[in-house]
N, C-alpha and C. Protein backbone atom coordinates (compact mmCIF):
# COMPACT_ATOMS: atom_id res chain seq x y z
N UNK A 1 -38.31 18.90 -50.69
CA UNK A 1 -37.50 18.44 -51.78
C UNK A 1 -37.94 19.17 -53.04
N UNK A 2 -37.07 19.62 -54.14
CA UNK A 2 -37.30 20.40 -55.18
C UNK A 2 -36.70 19.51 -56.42
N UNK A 3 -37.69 19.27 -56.74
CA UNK A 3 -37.45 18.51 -58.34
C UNK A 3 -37.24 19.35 -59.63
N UNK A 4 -36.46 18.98 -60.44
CA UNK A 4 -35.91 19.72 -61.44
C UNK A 4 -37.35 19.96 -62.50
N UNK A 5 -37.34 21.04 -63.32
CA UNK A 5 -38.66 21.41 -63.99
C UNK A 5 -37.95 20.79 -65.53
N UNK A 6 -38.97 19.82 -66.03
CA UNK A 6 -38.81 18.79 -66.78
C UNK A 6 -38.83 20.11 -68.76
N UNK A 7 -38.86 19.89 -69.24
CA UNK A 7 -38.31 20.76 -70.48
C UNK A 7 -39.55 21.00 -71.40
N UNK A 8 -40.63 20.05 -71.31
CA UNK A 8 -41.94 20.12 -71.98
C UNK A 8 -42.68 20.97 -71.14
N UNK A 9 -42.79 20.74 -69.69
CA UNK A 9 -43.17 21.69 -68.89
C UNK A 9 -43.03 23.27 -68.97
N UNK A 10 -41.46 23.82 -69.32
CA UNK A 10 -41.54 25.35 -69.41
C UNK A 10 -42.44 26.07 -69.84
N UNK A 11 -42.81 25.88 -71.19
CA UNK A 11 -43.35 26.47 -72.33
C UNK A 11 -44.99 26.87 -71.58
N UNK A 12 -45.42 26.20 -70.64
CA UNK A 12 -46.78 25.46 -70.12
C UNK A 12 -46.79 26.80 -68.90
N UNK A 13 -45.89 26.74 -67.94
CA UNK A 13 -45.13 27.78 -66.68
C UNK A 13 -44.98 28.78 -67.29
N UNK A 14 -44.72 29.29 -68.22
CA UNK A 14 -43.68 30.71 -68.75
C UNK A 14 -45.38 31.68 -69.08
N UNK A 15 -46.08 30.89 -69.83
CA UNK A 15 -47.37 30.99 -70.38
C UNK A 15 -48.60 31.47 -68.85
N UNK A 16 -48.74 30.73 -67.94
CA UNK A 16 -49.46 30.68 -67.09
C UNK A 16 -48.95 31.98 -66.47
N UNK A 17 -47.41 32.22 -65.63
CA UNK A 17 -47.36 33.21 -65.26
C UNK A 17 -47.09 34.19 -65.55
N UNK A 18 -47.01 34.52 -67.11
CA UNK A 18 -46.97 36.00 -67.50
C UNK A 18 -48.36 36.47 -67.79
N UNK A 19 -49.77 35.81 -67.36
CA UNK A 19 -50.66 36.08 -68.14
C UNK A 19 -51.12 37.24 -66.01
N UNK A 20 -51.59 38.07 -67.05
CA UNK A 20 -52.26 38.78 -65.22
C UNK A 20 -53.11 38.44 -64.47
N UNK A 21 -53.00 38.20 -63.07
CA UNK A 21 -53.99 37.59 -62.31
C UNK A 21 -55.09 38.79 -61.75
N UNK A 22 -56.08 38.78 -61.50
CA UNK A 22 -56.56 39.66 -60.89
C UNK A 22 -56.91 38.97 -59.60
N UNK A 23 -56.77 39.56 -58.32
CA UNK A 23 -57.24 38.98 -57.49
C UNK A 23 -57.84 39.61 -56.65
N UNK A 24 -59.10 39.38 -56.20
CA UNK A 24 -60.38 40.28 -55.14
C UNK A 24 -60.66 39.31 -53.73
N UNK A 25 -60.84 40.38 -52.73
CA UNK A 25 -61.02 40.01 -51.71
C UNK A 25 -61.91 40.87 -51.10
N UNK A 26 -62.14 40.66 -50.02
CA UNK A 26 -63.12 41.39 -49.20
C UNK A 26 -62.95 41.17 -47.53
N UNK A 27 -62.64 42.15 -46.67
CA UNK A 27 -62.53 42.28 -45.05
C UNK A 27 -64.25 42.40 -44.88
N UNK A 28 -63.82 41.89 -44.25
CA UNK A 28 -65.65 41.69 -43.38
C UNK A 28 -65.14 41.62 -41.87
N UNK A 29 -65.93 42.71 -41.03
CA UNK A 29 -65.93 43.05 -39.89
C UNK A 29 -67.03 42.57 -38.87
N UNK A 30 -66.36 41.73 -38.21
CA UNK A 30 -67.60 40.82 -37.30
C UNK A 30 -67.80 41.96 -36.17
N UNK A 31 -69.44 41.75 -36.27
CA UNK A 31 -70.18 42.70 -35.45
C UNK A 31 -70.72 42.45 -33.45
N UNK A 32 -70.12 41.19 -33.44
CA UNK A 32 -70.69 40.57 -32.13
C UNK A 32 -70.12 41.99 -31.20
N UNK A 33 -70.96 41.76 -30.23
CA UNK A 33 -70.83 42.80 -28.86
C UNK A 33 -69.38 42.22 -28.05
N UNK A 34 -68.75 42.58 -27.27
CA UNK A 34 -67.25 42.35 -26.71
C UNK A 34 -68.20 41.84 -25.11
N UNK A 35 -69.50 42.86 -24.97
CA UNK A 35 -69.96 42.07 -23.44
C UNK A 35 -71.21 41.99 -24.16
N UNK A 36 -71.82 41.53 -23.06
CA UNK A 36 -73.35 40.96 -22.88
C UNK A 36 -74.06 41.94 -22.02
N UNK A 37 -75.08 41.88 -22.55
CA UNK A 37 -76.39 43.10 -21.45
C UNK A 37 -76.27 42.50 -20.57
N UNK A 38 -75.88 43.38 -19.62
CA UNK A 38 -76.67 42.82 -17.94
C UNK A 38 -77.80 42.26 -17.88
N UNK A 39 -78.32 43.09 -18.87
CA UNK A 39 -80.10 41.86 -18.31
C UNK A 39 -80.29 40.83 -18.89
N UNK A 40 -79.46 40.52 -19.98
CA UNK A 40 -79.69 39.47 -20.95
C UNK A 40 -78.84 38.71 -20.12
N UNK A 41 -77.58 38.44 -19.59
CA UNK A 41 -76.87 37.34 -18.59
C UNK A 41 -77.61 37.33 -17.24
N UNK A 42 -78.34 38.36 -16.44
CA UNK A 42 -78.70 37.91 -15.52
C UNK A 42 -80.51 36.61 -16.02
N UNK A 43 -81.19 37.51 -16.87
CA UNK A 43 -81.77 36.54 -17.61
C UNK A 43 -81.64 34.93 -17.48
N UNK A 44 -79.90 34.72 -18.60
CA UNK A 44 -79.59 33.74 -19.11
C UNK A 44 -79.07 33.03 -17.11
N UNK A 45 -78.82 33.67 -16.26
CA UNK A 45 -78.35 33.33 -14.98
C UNK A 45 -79.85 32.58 -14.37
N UNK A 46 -80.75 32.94 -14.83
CA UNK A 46 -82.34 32.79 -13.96
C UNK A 46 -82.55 31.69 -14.46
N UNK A 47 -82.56 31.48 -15.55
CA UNK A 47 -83.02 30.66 -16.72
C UNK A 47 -82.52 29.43 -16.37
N UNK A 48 -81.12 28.79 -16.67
CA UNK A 48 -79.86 27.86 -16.90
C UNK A 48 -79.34 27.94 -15.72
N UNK A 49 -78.63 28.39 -14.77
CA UNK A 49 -78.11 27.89 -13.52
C UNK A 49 -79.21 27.00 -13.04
N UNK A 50 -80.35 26.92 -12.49
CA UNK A 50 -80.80 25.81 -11.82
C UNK A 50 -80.41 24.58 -12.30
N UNK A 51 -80.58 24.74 -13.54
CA UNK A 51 -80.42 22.89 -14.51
C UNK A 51 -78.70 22.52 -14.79
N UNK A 52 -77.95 23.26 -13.79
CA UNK A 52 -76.64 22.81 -13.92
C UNK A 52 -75.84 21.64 -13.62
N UNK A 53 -76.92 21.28 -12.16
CA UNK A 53 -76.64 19.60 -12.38
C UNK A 53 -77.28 18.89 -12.71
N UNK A 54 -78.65 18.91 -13.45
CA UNK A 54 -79.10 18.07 -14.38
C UNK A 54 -77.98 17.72 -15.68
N UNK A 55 -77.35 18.97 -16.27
CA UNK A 55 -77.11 19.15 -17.29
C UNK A 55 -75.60 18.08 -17.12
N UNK A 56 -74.87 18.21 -15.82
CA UNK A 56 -73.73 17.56 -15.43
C UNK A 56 -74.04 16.22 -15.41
N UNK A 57 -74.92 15.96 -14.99
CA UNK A 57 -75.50 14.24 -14.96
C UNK A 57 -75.57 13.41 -16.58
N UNK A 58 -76.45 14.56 -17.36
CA UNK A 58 -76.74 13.80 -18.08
C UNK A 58 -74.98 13.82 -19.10
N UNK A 59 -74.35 14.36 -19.22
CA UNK A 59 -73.15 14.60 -19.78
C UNK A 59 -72.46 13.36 -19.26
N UNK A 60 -72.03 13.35 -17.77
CA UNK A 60 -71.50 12.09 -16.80
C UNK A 60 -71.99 10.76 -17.26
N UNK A 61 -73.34 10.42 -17.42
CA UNK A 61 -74.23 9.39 -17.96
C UNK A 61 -74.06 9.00 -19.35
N UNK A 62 -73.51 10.02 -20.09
CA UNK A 62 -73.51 9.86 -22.01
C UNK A 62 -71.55 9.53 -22.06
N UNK A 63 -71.07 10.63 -21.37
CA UNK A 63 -69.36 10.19 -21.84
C UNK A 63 -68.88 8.98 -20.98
N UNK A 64 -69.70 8.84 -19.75
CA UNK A 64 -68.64 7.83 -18.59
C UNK A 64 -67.82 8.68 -18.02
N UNK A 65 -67.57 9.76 -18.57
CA UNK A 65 -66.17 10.00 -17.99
C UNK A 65 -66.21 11.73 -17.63
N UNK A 66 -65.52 12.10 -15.95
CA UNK A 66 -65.87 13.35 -15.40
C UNK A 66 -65.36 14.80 -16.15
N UNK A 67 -64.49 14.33 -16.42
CA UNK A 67 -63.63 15.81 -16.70
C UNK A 67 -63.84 15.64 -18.31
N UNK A 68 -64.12 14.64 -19.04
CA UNK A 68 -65.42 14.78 -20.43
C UNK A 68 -66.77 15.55 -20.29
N UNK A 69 -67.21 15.63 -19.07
CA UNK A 69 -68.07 15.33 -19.07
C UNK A 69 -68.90 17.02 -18.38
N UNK A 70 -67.24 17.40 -17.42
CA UNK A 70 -67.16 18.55 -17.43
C UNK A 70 -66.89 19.92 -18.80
N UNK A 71 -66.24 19.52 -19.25
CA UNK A 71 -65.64 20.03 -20.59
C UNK A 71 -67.24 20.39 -21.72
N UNK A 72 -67.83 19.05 -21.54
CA UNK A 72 -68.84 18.98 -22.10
C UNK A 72 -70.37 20.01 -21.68
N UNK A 73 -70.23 20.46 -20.40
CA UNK A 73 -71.31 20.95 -19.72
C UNK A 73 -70.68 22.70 -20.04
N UNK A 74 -69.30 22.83 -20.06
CA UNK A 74 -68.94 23.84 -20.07
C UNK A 74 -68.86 24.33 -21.36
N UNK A 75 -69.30 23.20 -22.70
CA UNK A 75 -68.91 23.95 -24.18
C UNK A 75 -70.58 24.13 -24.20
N UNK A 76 -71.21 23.26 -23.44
CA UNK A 76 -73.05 23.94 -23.51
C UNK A 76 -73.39 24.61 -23.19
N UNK A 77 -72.94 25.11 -22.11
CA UNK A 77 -73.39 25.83 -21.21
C UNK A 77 -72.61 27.79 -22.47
N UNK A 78 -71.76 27.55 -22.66
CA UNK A 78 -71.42 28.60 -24.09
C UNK A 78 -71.88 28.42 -25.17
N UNK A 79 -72.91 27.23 -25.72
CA UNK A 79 -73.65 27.52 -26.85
C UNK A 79 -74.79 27.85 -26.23
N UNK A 80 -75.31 27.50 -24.79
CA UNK A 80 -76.83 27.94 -24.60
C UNK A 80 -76.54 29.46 -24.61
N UNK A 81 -75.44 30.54 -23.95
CA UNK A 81 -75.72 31.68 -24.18
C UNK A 81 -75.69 32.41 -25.31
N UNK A 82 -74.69 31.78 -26.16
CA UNK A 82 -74.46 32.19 -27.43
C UNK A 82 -76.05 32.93 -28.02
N UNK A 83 -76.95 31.71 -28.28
CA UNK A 83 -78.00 31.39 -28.39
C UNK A 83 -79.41 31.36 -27.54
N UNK A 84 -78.63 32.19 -26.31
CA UNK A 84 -80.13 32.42 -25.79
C UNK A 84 -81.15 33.49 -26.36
N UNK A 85 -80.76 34.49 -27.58
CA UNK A 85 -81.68 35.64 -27.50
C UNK A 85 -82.59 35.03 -28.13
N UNK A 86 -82.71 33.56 -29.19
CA UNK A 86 -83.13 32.80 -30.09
C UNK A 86 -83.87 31.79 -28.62
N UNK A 87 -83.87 31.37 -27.62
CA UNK A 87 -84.77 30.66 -26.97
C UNK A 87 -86.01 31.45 -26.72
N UNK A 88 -87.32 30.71 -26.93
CA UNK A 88 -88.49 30.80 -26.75
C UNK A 88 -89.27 29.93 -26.42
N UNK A 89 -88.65 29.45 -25.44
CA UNK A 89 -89.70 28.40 -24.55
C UNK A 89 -89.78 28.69 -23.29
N UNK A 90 -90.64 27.71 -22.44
CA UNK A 90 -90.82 28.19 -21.25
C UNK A 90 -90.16 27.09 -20.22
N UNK A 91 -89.81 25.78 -21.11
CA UNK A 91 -88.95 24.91 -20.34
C UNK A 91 -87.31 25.34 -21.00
N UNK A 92 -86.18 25.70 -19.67
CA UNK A 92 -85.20 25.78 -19.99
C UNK A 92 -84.42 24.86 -19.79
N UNK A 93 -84.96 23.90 -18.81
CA UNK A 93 -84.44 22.35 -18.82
C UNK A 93 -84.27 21.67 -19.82
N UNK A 94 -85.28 22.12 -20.55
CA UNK A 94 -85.30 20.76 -22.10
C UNK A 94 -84.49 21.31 -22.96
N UNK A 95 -84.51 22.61 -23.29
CA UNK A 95 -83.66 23.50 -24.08
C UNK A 95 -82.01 23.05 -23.60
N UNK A 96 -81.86 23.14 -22.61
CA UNK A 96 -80.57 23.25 -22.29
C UNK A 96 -79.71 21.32 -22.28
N UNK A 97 -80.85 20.75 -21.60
CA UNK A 97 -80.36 19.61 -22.25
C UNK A 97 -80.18 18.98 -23.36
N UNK A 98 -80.89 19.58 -24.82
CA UNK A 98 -80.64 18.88 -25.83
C UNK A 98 -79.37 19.68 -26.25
N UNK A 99 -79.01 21.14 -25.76
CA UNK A 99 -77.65 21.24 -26.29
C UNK A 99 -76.68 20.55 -25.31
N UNK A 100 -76.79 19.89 -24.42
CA UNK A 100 -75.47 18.81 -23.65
C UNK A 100 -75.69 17.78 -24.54
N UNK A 101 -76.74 17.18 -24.78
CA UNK A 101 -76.77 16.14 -25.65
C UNK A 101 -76.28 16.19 -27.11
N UNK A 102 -76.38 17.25 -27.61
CA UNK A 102 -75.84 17.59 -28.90
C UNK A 102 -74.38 17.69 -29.14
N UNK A 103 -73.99 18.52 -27.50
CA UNK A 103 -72.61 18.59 -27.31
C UNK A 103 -71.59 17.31 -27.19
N UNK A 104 -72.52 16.46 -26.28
CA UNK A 104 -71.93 15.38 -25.59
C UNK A 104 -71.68 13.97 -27.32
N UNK A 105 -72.37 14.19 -27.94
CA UNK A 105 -72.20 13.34 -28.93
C UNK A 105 -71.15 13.58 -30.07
N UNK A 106 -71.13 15.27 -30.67
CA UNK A 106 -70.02 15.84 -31.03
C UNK A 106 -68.95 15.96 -30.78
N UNK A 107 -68.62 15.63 -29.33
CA UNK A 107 -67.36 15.76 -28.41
C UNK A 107 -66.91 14.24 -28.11
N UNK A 108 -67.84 13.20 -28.49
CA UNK A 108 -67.23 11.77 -28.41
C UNK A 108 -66.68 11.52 -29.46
């Protein structure tokens, strides 16, 4: 809907847009890789596949519900790789479950 421009108003409009805007921007080019090192996924494969049905349980146990619960194991299971070059522990169980748990609470 287009409402009529009231007569005190012009003077206010006429002023604002004849004055020059300058406007700046900036392209920024994201640098992420398109694949993953082979050794860094077979790595992240050594690491995290064993704890895949831990990780399903505890998801199943927090939503109630399967295909939540799947959804949920599957958005962790893409932040643990995101973020594996940043793991430095030697338990990947614990690592990997606090991101289902992190996931699983964000996603309720």
């Amino acid at each position: 809907m287009v409402l009529p421009l009231k007569a005190e108003h012009v003077s206010e409009t006429e002023d604002s847009e004849s004055r020059p805007k300058i406007v700046k921007f900036a392209i920024v080019k994201k640098t992420e890789p398109d694949h993953a090192e082979p050794a860094e996924l077979a790595s992240f494969e050594q690491a995290m596949l064993p704890h895949l049905d831990a990780a399903h349980n505890l998801a199943r146990w927090l939503l109630r519900n399967e295909q939540d619960a799947q959804d949920v194991v599957q958005e962790a299971y893409l932040r643990a790789f995101r973020s594996f070059a940043g793991f430095r522990g030697t338990s990947g169980r614990a690592w990997l479950l606090t991101i289902v748990r992190n996931t699983s609470y964000t996603a309720a």
